[in-house]
PDB file of N, CA and C in Angstrom:
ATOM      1  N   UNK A   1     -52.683  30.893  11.395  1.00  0.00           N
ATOM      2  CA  UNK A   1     -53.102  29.691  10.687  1.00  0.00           C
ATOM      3  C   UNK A   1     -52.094  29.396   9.592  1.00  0.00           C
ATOM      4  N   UNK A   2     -51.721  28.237   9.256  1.00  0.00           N
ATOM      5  CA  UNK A   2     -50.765  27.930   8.404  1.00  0.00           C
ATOM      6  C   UNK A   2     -51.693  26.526   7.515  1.00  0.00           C
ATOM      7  N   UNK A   3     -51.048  26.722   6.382  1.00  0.00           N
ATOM      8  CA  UNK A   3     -51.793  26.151   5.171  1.00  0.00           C
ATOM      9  C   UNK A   3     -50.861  25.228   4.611  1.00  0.00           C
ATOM     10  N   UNK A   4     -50.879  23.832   4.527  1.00  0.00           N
ATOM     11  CA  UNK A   4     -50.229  23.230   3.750  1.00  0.00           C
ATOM     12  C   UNK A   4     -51.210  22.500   2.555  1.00  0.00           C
ATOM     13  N   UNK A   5     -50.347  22.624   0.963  1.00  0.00           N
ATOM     14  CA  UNK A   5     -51.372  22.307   0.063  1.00  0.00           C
ATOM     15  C   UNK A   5     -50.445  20.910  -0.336  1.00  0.00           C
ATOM     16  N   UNK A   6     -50.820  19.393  -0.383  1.00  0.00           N
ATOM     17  CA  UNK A   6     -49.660  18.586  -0.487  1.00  0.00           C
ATOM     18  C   UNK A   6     -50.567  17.846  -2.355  1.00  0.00           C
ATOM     19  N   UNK A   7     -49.786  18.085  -3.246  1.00  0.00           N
ATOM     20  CA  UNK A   7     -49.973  17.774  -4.842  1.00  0.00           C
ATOM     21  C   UNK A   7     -49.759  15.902  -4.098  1.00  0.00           C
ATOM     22  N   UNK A   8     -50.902  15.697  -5.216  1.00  0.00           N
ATOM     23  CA  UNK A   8     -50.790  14.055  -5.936  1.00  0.00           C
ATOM     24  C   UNK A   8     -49.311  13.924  -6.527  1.00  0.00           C
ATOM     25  N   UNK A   9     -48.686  12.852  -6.130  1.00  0.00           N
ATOM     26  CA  UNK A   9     -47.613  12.706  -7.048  1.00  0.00           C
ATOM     27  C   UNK A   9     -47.450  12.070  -8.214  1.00  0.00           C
ATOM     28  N   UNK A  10     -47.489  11.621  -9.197  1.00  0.00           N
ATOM     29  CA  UNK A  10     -47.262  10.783 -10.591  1.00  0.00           C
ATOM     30  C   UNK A  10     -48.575  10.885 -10.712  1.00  0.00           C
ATOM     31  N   UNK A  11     -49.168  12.101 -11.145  1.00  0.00           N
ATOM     32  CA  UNK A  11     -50.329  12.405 -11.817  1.00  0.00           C
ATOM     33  C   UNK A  11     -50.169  12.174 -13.391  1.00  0.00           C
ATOM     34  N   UNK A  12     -50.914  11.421 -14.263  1.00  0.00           N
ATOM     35  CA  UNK A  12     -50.392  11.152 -15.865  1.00  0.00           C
ATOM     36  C   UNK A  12     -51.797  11.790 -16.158  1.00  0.00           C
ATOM     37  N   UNK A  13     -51.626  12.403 -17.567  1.00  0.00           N
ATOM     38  CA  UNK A  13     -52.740  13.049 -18.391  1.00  0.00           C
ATOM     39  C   UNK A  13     -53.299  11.590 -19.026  1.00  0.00           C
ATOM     40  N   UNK A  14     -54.064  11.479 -19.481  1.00  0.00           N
ATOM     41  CA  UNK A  14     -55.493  12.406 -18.437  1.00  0.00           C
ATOM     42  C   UNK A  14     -55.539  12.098 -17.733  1.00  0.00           C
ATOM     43  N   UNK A  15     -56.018  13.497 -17.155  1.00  0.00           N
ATOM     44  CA  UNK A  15     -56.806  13.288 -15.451  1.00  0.00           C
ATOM     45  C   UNK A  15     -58.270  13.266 -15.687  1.00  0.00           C
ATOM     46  N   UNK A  16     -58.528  12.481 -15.052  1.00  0.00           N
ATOM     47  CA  UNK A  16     -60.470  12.062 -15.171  1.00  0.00           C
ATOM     48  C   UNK A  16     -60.889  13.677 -14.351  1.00  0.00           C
ATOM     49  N   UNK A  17     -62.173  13.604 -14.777  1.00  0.00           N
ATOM     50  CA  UNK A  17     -62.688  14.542 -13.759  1.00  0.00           C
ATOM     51  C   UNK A  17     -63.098  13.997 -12.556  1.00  0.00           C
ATOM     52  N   UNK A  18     -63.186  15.146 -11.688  1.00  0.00           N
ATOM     53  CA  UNK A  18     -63.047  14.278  -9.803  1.00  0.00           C
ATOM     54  C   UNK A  18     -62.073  13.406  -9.584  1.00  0.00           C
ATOM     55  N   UNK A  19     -60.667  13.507 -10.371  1.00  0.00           N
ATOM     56  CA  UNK A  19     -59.909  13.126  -9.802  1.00  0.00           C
ATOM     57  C   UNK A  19     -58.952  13.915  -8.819  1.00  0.00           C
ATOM     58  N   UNK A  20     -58.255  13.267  -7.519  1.00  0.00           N
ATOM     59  CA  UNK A  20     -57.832  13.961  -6.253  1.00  0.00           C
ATOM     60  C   UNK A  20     -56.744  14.938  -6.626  1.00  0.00           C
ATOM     61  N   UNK A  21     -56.221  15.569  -6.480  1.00  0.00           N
ATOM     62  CA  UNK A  21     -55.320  16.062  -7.604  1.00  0.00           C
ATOM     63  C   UNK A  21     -54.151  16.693  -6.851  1.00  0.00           C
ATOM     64  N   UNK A  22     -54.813  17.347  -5.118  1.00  0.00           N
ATOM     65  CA  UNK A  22     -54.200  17.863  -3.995  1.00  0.00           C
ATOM     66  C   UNK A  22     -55.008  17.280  -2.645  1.00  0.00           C
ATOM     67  N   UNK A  23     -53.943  17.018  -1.441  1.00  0.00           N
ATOM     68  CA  UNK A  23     -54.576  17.013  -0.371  1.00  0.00           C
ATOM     69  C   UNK A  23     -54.541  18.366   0.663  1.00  0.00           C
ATOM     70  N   UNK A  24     -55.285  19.125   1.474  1.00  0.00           N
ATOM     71  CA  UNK A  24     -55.569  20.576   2.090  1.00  0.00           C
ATOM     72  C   UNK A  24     -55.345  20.081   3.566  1.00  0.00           C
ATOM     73  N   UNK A  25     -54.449  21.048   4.461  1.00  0.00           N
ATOM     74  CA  UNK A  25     -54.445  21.006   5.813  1.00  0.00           C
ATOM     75  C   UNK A  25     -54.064  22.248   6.251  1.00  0.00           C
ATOM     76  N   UNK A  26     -54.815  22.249   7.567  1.00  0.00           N
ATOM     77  CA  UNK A  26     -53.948  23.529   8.075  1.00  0.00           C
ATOM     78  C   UNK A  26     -54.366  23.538   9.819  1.00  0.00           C
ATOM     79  N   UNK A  27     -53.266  24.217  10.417  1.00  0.00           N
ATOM     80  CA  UNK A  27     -52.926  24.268  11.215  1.00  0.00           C
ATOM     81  C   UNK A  27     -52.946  25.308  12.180  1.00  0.00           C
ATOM     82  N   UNK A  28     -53.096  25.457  13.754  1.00  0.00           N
ATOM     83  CA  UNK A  28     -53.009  27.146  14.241  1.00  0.00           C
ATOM     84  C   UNK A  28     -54.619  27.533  13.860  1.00  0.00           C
ATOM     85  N   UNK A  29     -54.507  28.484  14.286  1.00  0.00           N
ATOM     86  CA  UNK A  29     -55.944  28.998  13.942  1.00  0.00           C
ATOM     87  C   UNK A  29     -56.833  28.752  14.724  1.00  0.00           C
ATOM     88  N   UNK A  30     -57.902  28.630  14.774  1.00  0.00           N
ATOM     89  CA  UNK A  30     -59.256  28.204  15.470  1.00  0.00           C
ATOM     90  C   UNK A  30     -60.186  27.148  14.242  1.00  0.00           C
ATOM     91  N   UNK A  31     -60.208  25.890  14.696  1.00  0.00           N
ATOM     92  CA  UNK A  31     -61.102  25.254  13.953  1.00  0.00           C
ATOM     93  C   UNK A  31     -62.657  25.670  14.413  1.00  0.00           C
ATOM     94  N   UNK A  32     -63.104  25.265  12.976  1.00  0.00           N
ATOM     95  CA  UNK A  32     -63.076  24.469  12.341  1.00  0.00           C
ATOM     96  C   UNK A  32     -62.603  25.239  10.813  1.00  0.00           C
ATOM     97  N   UNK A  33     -61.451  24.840   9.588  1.00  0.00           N
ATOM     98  CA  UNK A  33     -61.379  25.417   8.625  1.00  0.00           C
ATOM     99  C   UNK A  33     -62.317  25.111   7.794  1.00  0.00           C
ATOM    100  N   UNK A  34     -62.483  26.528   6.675  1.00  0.00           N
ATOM    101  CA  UNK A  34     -63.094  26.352   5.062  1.00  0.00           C
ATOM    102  C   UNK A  34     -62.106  27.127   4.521  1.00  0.00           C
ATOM    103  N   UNK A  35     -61.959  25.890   3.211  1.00  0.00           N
ATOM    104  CA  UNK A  35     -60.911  25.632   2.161  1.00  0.00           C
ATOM    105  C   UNK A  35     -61.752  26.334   0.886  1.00  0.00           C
ATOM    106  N   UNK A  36     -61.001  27.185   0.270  1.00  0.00           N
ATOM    107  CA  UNK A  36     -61.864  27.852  -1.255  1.00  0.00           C
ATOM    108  C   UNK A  36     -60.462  28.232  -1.879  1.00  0.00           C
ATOM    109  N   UNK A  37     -60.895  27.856  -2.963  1.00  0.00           N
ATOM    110  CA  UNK A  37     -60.012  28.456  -4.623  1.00  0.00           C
ATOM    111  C   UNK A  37     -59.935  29.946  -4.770  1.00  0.00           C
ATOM    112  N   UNK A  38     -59.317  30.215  -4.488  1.00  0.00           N
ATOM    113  CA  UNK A  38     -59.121  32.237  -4.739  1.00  0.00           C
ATOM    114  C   UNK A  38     -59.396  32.274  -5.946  1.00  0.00           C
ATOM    115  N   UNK A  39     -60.293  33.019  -5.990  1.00  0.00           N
ATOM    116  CA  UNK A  39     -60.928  33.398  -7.854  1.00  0.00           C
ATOM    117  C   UNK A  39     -60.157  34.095  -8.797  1.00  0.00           C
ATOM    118  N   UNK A  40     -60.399  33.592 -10.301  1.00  0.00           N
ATOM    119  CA  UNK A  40     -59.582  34.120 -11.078  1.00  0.00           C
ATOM    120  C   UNK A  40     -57.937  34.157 -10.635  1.00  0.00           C
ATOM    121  N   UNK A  41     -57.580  33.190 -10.025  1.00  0.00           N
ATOM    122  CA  UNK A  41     -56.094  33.527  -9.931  1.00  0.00           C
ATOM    123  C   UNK A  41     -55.495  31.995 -10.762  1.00  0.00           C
ATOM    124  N   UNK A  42     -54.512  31.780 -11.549  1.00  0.00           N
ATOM    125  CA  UNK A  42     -53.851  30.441 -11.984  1.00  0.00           C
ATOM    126  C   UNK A  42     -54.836  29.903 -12.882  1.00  0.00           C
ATOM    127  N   UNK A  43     -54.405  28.494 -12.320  1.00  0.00           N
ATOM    128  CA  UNK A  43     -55.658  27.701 -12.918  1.00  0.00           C
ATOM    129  C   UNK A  43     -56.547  27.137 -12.440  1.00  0.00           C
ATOM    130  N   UNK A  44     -57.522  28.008 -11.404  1.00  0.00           N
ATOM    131  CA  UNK A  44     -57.948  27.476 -10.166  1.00  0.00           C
ATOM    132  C   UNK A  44     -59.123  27.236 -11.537  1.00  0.00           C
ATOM    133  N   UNK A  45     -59.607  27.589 -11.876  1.00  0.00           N
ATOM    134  CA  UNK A  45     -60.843  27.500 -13.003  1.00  0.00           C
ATOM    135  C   UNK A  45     -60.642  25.890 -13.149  1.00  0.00           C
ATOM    136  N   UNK A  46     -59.716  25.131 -12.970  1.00  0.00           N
ATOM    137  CA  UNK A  46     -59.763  23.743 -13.385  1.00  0.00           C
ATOM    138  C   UNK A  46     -60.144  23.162 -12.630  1.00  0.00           C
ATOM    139  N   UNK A  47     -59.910  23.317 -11.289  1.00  0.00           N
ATOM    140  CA  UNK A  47     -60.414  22.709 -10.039  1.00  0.00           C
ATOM    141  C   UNK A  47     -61.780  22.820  -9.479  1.00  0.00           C
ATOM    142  N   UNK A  48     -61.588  21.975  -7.800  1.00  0.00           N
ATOM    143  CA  UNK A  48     -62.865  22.587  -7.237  1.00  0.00           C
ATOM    144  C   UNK A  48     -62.264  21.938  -5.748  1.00  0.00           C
ATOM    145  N   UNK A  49     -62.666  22.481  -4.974  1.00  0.00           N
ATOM    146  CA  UNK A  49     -62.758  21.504  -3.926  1.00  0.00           C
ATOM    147  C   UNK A  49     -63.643  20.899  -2.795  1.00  0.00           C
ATOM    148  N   UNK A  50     -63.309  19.814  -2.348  1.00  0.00           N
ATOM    149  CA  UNK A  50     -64.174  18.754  -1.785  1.00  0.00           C
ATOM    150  C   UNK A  50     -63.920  18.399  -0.327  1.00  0.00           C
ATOM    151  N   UNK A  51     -64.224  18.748   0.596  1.00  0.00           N
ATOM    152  CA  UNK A  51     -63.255  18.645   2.169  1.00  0.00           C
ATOM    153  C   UNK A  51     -62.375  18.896   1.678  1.00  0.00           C
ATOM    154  N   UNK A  52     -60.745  18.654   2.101  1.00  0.00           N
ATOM    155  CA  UNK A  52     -60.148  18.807   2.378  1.00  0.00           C
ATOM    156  C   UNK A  52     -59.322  18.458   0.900  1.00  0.00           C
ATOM    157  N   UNK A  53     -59.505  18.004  -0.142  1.00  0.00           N
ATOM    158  CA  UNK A  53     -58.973  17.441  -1.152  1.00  0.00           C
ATOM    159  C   UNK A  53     -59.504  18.867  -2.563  1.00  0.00           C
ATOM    160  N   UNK A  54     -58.307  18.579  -3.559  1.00  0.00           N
ATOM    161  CA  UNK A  54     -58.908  19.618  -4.436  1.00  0.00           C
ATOM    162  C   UNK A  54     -59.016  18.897  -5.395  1.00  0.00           C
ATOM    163  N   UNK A  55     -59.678  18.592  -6.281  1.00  0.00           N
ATOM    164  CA  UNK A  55     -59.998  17.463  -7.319  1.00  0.00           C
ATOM    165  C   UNK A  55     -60.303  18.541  -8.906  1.00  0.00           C
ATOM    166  N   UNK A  56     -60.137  17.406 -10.353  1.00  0.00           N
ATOM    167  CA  UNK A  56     -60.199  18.048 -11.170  1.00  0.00           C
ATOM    168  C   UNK A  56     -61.655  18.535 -11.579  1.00  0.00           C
ATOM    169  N   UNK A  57     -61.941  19.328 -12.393  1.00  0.00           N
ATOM    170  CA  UNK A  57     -63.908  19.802 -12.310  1.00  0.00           C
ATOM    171  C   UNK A  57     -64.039  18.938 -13.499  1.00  0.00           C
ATOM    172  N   UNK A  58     -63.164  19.377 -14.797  1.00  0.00           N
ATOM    173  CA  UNK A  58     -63.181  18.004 -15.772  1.00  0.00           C
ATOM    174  C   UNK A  58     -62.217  17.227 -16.233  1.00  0.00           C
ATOM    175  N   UNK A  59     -61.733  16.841 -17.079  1.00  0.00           N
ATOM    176  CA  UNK A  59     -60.597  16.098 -17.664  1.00  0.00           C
ATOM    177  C   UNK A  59     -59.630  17.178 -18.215  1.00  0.00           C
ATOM    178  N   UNK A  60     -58.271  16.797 -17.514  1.00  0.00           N
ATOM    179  CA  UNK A  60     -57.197  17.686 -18.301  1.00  0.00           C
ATOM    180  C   UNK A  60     -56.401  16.661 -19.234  1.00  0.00           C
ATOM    181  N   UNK A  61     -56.388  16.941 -20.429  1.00  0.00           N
ATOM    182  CA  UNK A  61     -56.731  16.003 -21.420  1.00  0.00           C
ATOM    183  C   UNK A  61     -54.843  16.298 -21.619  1.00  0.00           C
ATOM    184  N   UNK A  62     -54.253  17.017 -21.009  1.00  0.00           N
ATOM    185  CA  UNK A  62     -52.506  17.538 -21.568  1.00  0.00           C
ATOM    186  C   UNK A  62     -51.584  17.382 -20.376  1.00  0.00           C
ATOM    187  N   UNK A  63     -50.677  16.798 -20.475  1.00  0.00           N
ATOM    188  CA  UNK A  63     -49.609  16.979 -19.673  1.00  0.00           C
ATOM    189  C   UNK A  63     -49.445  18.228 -19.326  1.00  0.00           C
ATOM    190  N   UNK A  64     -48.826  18.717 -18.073  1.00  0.00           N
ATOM    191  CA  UNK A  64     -48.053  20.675 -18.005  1.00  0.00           C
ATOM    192  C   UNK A  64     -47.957  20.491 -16.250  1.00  0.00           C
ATOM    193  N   UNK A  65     -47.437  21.885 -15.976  1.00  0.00           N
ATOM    194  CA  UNK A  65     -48.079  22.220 -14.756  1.00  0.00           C
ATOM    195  C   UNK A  65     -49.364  23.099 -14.437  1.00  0.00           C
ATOM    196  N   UNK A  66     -49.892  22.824 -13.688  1.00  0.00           N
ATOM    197  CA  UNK A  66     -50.932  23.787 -13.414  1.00  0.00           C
ATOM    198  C   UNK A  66     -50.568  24.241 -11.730  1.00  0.00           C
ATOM    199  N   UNK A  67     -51.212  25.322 -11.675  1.00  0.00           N
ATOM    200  CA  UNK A  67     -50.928  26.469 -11.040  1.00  0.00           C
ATOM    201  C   UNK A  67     -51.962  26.645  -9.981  1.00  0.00           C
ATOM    202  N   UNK A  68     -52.220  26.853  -8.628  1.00  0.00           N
ATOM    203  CA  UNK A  68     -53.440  26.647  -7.904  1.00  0.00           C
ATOM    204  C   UNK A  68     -53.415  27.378  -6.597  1.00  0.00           C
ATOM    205  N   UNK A  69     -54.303  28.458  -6.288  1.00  0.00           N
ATOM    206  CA  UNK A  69     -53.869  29.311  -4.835  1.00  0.00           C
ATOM    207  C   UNK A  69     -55.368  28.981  -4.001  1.00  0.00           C
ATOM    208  N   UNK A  70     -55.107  28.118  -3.149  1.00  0.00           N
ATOM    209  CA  UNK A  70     -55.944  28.012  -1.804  1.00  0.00           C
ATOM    210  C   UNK A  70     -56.088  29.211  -0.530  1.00  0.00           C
ATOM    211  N   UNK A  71     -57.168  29.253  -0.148  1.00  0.00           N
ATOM    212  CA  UNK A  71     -57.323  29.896   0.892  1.00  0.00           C
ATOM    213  C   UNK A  71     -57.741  29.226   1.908  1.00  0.00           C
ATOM    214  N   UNK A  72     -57.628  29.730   2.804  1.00  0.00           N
ATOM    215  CA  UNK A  72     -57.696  28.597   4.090  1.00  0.00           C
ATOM    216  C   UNK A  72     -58.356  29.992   5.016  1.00  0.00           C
ATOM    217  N   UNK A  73     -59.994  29.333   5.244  1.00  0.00           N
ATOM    218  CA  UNK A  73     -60.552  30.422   6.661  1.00  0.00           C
ATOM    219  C   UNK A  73     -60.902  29.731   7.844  1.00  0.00           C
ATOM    220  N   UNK A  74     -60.258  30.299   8.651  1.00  0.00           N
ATOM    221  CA  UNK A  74     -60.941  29.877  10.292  1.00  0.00           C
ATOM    222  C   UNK A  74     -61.915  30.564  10.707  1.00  0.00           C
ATOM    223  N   UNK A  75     -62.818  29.847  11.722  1.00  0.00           N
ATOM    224  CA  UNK A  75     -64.110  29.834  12.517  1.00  0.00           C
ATOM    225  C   UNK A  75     -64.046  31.743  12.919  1.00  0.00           C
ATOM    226  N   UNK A  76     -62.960  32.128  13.170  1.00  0.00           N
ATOM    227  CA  UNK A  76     -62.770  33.641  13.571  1.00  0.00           C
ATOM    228  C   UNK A  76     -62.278  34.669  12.215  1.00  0.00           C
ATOM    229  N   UNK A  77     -62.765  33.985  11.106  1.00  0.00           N
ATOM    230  CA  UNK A  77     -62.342  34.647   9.545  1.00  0.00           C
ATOM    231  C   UNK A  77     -61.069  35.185   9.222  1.00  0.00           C
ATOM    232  N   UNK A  78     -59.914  34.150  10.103  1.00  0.00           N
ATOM    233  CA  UNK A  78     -58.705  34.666   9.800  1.00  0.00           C
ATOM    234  C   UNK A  78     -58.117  33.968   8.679  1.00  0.00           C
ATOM    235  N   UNK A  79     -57.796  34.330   7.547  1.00  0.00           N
ATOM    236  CA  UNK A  79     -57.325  33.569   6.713  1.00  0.00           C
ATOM    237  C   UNK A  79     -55.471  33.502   5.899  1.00  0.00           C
ATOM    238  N   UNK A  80     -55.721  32.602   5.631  1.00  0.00           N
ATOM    239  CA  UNK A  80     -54.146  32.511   4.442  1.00  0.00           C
ATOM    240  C   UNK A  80     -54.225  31.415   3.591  1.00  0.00           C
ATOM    241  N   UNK A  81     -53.450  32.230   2.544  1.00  0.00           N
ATOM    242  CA  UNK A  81     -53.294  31.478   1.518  1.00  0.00           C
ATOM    243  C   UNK A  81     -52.221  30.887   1.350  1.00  0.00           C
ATOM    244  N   UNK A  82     -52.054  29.696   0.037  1.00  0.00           N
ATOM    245  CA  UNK A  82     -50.481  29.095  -0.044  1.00  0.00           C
ATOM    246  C   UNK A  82     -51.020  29.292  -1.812  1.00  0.00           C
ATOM    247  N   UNK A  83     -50.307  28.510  -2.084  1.00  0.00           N
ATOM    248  CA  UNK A  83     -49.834  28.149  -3.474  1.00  0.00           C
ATOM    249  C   UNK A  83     -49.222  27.249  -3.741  1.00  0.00           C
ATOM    250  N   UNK A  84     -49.163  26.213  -4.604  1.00  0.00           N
ATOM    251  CA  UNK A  84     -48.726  25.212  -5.463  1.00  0.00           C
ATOM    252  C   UNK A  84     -48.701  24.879  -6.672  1.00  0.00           C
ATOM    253  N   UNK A  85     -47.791  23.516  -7.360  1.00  0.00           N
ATOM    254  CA  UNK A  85     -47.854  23.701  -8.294  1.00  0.00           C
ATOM    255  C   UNK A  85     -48.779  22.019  -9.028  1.00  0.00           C
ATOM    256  N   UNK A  86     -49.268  21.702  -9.444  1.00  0.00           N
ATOM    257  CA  UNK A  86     -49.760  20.650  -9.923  1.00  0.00           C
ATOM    258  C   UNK A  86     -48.819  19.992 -10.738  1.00  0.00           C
ATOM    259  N   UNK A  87     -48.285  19.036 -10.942  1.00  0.00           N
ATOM    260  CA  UNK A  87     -47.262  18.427 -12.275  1.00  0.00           C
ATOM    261  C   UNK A  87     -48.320  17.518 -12.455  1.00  0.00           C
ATOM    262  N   UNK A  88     -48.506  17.374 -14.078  1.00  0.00           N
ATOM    263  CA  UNK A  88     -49.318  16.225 -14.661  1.00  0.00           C
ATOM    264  C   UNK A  88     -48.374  15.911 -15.833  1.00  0.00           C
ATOM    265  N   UNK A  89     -47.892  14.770 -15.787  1.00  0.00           N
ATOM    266  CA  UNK A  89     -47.043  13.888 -16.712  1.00  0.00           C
ATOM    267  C   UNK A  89     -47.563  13.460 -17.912  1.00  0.00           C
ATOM    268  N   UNK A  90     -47.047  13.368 -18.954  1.00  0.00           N
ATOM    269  CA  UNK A  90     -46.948  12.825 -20.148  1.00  0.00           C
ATOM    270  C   UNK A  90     -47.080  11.390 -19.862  1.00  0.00           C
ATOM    271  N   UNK A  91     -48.520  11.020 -20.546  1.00  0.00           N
ATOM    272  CA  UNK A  91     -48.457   9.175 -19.840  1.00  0.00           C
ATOM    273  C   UNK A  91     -47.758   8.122 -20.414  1.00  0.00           C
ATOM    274  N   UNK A  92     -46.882   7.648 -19.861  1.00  0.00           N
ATOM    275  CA  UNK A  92     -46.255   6.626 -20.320  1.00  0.00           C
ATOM    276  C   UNK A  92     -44.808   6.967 -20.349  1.00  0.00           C
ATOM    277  N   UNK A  93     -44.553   8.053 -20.031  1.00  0.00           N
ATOM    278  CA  UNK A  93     -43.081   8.693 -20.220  1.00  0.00           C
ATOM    279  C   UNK A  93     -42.417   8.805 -18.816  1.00  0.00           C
TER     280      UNK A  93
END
């Protein structure tokens, strides 16, 4: 199974909460996938996810990167993870 995590691009602070923030796919494997936030790792604590999309839980009120490791399980509990990076821009800059 292969995991692609694809970031929002020209994300500006703030980010509202429930906003889309990543889109989730993956590939190989046996469908049907479930998508989960690996605990305690980065800044998954900011997120959450929703099908296939990882959205913010509340407002990230600061420009930075944030940091985010997905897991990806198939119907036969084979899993993998990826990693990415979130860029959220300074608004107006």
């Amino acid at each position: 199974t292969e995991l692609t995590i694809t970031p929002v691009v020209e994300l500006e602070a703030p980010v509202a909460a429930d906003t889309k923030v990543a889109d989730l796919s993956a590939t190989g494997g046996t469908a049907p996938y479930t998508y989960s936030l690996k605990a305690s790792t980065g800044d998954n604590a900011d997120f959450k996810i929703s099908g296939t999309e990882v959205q913010a839980v509340a407002e990230i009120a600061t420009a930075g990167n944030k940091s985010i490791t997905v897991v990806v399980t198939d119907s036969k509990q084979k899993t993998k993870e990826a990693t990415a990076q979130i860029e959220i821009a300074e608004a107006g800059v």
